[in-house]
C-alpha atoms as a PDB file:
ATOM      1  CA  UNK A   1     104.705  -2.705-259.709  1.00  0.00           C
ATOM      2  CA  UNK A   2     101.970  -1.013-257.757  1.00  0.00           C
ATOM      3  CA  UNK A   3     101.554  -4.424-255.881  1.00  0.00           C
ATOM      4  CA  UNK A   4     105.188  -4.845-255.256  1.00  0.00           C
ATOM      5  CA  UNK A   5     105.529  -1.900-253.513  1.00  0.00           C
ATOM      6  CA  UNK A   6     102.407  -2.573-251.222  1.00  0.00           C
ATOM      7  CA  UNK A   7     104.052  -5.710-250.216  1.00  0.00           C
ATOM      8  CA  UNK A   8     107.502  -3.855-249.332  1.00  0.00           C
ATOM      9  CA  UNK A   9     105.120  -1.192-247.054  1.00  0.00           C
ATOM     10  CA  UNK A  10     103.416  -3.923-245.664  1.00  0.00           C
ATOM     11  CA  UNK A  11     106.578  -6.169-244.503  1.00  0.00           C
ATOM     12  CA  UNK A  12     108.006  -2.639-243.236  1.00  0.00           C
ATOM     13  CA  UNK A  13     104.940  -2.030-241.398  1.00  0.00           C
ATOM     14  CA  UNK A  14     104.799  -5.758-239.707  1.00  0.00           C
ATOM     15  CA  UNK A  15     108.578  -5.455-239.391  1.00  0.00           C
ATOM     16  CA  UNK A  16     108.125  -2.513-237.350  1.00  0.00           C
ATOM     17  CA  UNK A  17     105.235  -3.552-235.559  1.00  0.00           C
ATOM     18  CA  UNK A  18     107.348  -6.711-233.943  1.00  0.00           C
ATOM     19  CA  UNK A  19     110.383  -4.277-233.373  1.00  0.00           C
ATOM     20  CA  UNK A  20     108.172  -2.194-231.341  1.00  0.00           C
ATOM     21  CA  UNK A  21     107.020  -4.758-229.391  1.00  0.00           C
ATOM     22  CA  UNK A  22     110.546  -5.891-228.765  1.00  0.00           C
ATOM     23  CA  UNK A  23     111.198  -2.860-227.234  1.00  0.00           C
ATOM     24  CA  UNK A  24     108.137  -2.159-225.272  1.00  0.00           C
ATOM     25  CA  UNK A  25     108.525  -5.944-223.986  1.00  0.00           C
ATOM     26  CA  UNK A  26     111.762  -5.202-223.197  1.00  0.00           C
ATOM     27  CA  UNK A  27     111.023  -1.596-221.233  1.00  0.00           C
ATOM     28  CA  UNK A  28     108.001  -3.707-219.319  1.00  0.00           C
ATOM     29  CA  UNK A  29     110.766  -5.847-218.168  1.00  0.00           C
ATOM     30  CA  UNK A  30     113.440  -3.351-216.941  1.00  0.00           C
ATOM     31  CA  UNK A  31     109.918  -1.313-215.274  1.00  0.00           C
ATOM     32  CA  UNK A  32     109.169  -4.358-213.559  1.00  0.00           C
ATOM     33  CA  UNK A  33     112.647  -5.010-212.359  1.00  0.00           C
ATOM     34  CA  UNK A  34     112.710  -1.336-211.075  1.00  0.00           C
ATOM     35  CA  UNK A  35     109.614  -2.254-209.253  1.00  0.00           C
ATOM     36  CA  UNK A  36     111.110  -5.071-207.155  1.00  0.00           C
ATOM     37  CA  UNK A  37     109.833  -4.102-203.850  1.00  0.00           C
ATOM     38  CA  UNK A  38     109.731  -5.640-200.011  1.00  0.00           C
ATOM     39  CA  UNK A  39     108.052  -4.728-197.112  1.00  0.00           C
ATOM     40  CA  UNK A  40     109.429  -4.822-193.965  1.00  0.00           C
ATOM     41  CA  UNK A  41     108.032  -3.341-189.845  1.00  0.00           C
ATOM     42  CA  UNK A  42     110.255  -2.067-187.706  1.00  0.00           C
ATOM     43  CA  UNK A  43     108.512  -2.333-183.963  1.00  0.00           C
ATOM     44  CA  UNK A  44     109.779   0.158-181.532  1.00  0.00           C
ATOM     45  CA  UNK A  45     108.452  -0.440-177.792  1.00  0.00           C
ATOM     46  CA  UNK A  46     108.765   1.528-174.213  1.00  0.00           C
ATOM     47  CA  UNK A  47     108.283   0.668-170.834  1.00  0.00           C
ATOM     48  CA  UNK A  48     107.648   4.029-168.613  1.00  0.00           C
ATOM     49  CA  UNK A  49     106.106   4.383-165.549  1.00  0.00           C
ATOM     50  CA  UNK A  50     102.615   6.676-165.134  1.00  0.00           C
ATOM     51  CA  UNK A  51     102.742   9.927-164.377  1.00  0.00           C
ATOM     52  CA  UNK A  52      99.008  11.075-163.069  1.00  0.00           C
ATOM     53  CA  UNK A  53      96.607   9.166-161.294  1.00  0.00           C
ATOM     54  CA  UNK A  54      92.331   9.094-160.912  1.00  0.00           C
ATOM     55  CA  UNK A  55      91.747   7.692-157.767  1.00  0.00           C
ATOM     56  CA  UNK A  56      88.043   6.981-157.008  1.00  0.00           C
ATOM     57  CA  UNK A  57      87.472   5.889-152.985  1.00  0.00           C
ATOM     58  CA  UNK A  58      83.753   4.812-153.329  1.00  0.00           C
ATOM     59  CA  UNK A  59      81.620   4.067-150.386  1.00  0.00           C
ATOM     60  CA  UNK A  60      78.172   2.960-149.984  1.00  0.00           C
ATOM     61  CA  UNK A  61      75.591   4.006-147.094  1.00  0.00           C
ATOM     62  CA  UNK A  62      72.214   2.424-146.412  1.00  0.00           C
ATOM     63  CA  UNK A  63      69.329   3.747-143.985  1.00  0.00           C
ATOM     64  CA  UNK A  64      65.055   3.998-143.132  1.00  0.00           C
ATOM     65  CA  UNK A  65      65.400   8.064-143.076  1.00  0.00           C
ATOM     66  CA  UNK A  66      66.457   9.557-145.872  1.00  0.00           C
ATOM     67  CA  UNK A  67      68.008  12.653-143.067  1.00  0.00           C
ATOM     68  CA  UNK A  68      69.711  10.451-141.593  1.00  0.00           C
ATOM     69  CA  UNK A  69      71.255   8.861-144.265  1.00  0.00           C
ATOM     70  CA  UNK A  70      72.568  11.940-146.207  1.00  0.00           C
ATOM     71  CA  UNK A  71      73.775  13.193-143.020  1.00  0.00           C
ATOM     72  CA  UNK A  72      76.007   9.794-142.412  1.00  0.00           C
ATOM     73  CA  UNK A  73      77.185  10.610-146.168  1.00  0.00           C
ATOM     74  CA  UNK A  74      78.298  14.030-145.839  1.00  0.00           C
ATOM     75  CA  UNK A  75      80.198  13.256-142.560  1.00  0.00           C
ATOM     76  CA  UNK A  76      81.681  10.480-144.425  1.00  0.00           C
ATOM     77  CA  UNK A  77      82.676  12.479-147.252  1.00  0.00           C
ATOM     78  CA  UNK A  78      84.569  14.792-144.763  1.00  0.00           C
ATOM     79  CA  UNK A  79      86.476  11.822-142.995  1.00  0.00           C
ATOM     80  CA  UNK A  80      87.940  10.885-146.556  1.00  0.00           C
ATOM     81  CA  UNK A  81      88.920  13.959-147.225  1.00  0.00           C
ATOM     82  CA  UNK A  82      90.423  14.542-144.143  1.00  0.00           C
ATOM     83  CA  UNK A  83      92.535  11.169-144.476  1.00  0.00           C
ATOM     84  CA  UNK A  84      93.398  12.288-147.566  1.00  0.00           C
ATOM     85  CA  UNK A  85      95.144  15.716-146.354  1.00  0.00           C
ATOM     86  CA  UNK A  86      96.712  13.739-143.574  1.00  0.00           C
ATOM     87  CA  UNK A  87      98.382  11.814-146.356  1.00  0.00           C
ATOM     88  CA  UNK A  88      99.945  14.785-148.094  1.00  0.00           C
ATOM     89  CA  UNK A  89      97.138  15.320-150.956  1.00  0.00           C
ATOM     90  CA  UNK A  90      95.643  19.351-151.494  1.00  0.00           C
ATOM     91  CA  UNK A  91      92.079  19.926-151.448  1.00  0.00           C
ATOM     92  CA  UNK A  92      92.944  20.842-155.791  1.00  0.00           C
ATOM     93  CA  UNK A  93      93.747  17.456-155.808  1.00  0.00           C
ATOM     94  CA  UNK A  94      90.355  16.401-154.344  1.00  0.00           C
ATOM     95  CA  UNK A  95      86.706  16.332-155.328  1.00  0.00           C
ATOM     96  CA  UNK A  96      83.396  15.344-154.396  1.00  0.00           C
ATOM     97  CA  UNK A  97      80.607  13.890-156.680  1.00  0.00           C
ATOM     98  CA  UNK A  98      77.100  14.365-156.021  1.00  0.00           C
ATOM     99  CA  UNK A  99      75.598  11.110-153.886  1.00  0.00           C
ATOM    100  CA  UNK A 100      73.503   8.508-155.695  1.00  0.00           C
ATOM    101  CA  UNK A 101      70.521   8.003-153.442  1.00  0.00           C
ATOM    102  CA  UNK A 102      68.112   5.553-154.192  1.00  0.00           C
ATOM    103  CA  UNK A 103      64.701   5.077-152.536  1.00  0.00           C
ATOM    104  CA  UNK A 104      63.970   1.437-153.139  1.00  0.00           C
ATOM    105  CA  UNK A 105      59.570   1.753-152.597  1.00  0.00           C
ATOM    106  CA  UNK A 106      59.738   4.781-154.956  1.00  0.00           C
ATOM    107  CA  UNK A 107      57.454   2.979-157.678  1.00  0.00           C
ATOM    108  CA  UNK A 108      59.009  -0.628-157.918  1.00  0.00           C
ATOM    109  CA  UNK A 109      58.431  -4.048-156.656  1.00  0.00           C
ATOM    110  CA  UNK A 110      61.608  -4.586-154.072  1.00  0.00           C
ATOM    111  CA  UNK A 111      61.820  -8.513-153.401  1.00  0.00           C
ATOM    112  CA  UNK A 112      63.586  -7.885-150.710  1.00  0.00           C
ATOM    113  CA  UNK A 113      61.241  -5.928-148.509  1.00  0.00           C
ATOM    114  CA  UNK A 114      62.706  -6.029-145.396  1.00  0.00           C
ATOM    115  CA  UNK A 115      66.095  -4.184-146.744  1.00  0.00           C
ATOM    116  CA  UNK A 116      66.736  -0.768-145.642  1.00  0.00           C
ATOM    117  CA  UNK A 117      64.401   1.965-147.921  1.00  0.00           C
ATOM    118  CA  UNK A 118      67.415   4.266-148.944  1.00  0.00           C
ATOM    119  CA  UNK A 119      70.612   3.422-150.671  1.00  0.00           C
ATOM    120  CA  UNK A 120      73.190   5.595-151.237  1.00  0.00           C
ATOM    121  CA  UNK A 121      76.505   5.388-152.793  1.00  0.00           C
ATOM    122  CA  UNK A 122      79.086   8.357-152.838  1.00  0.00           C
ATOM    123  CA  UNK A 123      83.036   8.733-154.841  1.00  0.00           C
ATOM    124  CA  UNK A 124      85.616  10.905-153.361  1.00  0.00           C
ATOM    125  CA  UNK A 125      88.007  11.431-156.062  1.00  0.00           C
ATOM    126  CA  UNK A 126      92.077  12.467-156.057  1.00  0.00           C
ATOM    127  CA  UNK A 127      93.788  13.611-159.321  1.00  0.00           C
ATOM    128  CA  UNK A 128      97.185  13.481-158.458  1.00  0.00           C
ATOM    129  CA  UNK A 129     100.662  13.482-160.744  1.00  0.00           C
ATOM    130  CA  UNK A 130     102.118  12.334-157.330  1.00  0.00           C
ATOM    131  CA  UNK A 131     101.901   8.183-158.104  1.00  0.00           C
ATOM    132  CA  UNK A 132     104.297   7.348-155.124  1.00  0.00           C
ATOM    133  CA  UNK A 133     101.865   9.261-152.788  1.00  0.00           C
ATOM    134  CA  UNK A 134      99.055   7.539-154.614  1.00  0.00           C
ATOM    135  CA  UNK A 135     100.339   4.091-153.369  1.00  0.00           C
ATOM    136  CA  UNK A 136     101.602   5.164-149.862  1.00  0.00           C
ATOM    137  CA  UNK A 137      97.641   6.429-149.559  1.00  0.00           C
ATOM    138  CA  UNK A 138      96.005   3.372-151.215  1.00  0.00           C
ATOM    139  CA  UNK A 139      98.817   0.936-148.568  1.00  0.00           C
ATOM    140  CA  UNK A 140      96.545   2.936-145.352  1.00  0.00           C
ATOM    141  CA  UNK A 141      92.934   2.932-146.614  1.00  0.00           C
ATOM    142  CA  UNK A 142      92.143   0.028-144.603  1.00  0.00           C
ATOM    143  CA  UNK A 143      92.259   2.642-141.577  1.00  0.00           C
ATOM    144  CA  UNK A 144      89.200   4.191-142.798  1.00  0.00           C
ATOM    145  CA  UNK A 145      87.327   1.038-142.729  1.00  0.00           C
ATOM    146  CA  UNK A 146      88.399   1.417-139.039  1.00  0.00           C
ATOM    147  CA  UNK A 147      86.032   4.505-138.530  1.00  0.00           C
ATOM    148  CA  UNK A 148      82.901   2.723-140.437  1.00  0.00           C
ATOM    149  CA  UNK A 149      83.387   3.533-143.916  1.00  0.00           C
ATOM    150  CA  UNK A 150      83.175   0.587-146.063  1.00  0.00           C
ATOM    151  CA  UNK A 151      85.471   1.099-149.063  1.00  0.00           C
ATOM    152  CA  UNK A 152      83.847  -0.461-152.617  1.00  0.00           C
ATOM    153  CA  UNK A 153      87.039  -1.183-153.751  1.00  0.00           C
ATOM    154  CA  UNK A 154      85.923  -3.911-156.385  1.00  0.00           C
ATOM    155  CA  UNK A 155      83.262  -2.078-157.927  1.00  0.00           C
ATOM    156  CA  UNK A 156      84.331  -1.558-161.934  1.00  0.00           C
ATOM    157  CA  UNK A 157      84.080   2.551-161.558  1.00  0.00           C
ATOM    158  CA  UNK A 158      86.420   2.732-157.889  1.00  0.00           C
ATOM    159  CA  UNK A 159      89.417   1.272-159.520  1.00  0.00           C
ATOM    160  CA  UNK A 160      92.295   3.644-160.008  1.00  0.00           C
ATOM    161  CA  UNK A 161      93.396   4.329-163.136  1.00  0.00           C
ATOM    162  CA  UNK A 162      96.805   5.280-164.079  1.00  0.00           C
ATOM    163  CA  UNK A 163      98.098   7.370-167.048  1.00  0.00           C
ATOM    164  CA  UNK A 164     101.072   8.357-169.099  1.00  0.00           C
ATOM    165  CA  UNK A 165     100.937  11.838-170.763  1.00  0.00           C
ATOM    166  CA  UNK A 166     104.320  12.250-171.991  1.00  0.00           C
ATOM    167  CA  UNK A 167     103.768  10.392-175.551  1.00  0.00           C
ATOM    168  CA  UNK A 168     104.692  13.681-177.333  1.00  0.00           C
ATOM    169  CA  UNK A 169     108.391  13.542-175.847  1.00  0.00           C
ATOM    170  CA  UNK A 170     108.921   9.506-176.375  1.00  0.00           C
ATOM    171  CA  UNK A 171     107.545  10.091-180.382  1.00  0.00           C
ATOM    172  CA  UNK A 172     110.437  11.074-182.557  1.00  0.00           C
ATOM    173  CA  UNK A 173     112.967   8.612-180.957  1.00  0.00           C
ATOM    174  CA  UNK A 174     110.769   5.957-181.082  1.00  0.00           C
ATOM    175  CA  UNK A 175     109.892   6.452-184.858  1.00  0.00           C
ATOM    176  CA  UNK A 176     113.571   6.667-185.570  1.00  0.00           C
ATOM    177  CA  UNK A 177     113.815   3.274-183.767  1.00  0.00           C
ATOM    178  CA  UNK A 178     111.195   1.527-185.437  1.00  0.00           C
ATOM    179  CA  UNK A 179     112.503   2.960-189.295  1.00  0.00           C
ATOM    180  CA  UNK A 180     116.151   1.799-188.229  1.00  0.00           C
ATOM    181  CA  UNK A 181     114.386  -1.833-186.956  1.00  0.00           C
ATOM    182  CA  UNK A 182     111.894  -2.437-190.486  1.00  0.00           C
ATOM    183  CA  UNK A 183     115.635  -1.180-192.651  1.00  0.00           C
ATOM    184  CA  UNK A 184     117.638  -4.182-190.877  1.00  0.00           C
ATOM    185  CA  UNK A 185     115.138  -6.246-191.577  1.00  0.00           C
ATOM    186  CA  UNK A 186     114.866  -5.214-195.334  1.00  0.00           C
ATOM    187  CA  UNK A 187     118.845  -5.381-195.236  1.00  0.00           C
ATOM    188  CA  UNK A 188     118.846  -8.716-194.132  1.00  0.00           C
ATOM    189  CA  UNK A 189     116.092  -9.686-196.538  1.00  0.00           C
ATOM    190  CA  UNK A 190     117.830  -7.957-199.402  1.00  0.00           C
ATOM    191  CA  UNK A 191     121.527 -10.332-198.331  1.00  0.00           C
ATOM    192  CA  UNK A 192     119.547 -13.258-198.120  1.00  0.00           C
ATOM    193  CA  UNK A 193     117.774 -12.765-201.455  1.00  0.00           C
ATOM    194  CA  UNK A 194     121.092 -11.894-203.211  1.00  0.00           C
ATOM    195  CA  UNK A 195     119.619  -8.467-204.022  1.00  0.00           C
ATOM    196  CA  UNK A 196     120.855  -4.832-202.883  1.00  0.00           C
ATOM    197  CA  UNK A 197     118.262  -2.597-200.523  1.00  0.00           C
ATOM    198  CA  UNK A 198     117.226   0.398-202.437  1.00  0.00           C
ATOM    199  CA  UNK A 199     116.190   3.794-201.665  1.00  0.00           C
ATOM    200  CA  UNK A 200     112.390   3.912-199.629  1.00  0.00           C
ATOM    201  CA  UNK A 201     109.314   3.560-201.997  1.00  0.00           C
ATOM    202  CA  UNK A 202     107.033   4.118-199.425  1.00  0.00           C
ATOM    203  CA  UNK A 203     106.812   4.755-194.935  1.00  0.00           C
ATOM    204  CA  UNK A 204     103.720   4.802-192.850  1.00  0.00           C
ATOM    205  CA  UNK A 205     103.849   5.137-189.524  1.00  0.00           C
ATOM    206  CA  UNK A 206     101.049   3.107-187.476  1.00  0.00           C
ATOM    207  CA  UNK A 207      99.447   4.535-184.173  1.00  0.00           C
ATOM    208  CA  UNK A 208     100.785   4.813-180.882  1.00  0.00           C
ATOM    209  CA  UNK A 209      99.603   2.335-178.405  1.00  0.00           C
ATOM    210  CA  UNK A 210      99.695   2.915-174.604  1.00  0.00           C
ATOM    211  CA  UNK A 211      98.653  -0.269-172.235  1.00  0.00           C
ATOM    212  CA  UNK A 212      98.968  -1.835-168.798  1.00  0.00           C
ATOM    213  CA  UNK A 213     102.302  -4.110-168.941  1.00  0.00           C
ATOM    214  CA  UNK A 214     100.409  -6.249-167.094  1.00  0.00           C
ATOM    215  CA  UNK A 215      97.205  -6.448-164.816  1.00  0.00           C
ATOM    216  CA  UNK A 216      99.226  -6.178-161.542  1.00  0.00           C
ATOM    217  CA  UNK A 217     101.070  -3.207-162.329  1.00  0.00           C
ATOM    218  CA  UNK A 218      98.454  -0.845-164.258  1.00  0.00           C
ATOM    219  CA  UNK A 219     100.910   1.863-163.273  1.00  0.00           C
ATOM    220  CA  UNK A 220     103.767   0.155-165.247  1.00  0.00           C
ATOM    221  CA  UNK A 221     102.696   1.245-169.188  1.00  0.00           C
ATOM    222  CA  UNK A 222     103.948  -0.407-172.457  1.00  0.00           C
ATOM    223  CA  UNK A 223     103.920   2.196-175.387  1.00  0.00           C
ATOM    224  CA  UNK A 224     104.230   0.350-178.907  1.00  0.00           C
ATOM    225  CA  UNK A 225     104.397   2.074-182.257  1.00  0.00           C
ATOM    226  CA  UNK A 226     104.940   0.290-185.898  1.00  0.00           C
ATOM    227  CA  UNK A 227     106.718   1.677-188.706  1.00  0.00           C
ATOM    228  CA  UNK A 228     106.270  -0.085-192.275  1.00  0.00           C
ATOM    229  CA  UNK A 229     108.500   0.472-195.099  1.00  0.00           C
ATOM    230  CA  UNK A 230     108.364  -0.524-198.740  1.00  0.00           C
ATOM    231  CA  UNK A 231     112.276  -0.917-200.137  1.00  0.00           C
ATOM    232  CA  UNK A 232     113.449  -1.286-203.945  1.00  0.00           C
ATOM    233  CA  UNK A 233     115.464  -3.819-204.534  1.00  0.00           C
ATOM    234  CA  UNK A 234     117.903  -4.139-207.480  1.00  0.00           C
ATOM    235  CA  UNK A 235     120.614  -7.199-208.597  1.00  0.00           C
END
């Protein structure tokens, strides 16, 4: 008797046991179905034009007295500045560096002896937000060349640089445009799939990117953001 009834627990017990299983298979299933997920980025891009400007106008002076040649600089430095003024620029808008001089016996072996002994090299810079003066200015530069002041415009620190500082402004449309972008994608995903597009699981929003559109026009600038979504996706 005592046996019998150990045998009935045990086939409840096992009877149970697969049940449960059953049912926890079962709920894994549906869980995993809730889970059905895609990813999709929505790209969202600007052109916009720059709205300050660092102009460096970089010149370079050579000379046997070291009078002499700071003297040269200094009048130089005035004859930029001067241009500059004529062109419509304040003096806010324009500053002087301290001259690199460099004395080329001062403790080195110069291969080239018969150079001048002093180099000097001096940047007269505008900060502008005024980009169409910029270029008008940049168009006429040549006509300090005219008065002995030879311009380094192809040395890497006398390039102009442009820049945009109105990111904060272009920000919430442009995340709005890359979310709506990465959901038609997910829509068209979800049609194409036979499935329905869900609620968001998950947004991130990537950085903002501002670069040159291209190398001729630094003062043309691309700003690029990336939104990714993860939808659910149902039957």
């Amino acid at each position: 008797m005592a046996q019998s009834r150990s045998w009935v627990a045990a086939t409840v017990i096992a009877l149970g046991m697969v049940a449960g299983s059953a049912i926890l298979a079962n709920s894994l299933i549906e869980f995993r179905a809730m889970e059905r997920v895609v990813q999709v980025k929505g790209l969202s891009e600007r052109e916009v034009a720059a709205d300050t400007v660092i102009w460096p106008i970089k010149f370079n002076d050579v000379d046997n007295n070291l009078t002499t040649l700071v003297a040269n600089v200094e009048r130089k430095n005035e004859q930029i500045q001067a241009f500059l003024k004529l062109q419509g620029f304040s003096q806010k808008e324009i500053s002087v560096a301290v001259p690199q001089i460099v004395d080329r016996q001062a403790g080195y072996y110069d291969p080239n002896a018969n150079q001048m002994r002093y180099t000097a090299s001096s940047t007269v810079t505008v900060y502008s937000s005024n980009v169409d003066l910029v270029h008008q200015a940049m168009a006429k530069l040549l006509e300090l060349s005219k008065t002995g002041i030879a311009i380094a415009g192809q040395d890497y620190d006398s390039k102009p640089e442009f820049i945009f500082s109105g990111l904060n402004e272009l920000k919430p449309d442009m995340i709005a445009e890359a979310t709506r972008n990465a959901r038609e994608v997910a829509t068209k995903f979800a049609a194409d799939s036979d499935s329905k597009l869900g609620k968001i699981k998950t947004a991130s929003q990537g950085q903002f990117s501002i670069t040159d559109r291209d190398s001729n026009t630094p003062y043309i600038k691309k700003v690029r953001v990336v939104a990714t979504v993860d939808y659910y996706l149902s039957d």
